[in-house]
Protein backbone atom coordinates (compact mmCIF):
# COMPACT_ATOMS: atom_id res chain seq x y z
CA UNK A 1 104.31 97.04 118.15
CA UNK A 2 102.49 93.81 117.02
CA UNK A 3 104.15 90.62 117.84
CA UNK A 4 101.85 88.65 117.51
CA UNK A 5 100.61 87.72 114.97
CA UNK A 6 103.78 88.42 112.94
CA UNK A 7 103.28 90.20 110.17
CA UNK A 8 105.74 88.11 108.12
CA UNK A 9 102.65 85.07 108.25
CA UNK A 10 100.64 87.85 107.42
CA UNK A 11 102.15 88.82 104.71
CA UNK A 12 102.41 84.93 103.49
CA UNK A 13 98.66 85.70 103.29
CA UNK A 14 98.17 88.61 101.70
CA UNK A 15 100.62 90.15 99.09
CA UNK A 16 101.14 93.73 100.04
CA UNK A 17 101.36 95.72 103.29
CA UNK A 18 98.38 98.51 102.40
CA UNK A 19 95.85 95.39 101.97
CA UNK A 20 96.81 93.83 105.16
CA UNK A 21 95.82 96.81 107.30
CA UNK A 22 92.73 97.52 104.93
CA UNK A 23 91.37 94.20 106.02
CA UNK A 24 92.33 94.21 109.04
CA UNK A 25 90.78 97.25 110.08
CA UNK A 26 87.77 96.34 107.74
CA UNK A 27 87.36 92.93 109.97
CA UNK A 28 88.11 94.62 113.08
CA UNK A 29 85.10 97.17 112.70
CA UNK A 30 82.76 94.33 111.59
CA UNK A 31 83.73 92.64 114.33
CA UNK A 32 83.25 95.46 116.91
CA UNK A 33 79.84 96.01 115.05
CA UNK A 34 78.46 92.34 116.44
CA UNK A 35 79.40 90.43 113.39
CA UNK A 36 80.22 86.62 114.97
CA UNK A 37 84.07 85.49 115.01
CA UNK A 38 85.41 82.59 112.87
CA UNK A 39 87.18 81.25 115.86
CA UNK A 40 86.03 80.56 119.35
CA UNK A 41 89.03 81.95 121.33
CA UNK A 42 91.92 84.20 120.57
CA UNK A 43 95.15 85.09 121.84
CA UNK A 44 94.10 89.12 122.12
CA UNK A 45 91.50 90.93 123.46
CA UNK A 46 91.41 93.99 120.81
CA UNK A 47 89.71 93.16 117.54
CA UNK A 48 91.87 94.32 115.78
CA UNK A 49 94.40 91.81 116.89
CA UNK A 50 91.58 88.92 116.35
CA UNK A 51 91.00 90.27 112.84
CA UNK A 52 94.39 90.18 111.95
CA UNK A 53 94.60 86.05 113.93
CA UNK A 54 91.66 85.52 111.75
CA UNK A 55 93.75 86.73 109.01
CA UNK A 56 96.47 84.38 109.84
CA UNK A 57 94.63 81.44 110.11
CA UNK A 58 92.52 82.07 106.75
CA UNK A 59 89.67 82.70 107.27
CA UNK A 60 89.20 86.65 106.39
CA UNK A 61 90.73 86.80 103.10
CA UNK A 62 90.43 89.58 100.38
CA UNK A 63 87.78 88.87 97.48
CA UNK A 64 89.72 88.18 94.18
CA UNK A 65 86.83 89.57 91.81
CA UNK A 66 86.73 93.25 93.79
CA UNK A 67 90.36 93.71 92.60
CA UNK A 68 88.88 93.52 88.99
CA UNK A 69 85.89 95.53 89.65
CA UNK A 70 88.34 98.66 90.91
């Protein structure tokens, strides 16, 4: 069960339940894969619960011009 973050902020970020967990778990792998963090602590110790804080806060969001390319 995630509580936190919740995913109605999440969804305030992106429109549609599918894309939230796509980027999340997109994030999450990059992060496990060494990529660095856009914040220097987090509330959770899995990535995928800092992927979806990073989510929260803004700064992972979903490229506009891939949606066109599709």
């Amino acid at each position: 069960m995630l509580l936190y973050p919740s995913v109605d902020k999440l969804l305030e970020k992106v429109d549609s339940r599918y894309k939230l967990i796509a980027l999340g778990a997109k994030r999450a792998r990059e992060l496990d894969a060494g990529m660095p963090p856009t914040q220097e602590t987090f509330k959770s110790n899995k990535s995928v619960g800092q992927a979806l804080e990073e989510i929260e806060n803004g700064d992972v969001v979903i490229d506009p011009d891939f949606e066109d390319e599709v």
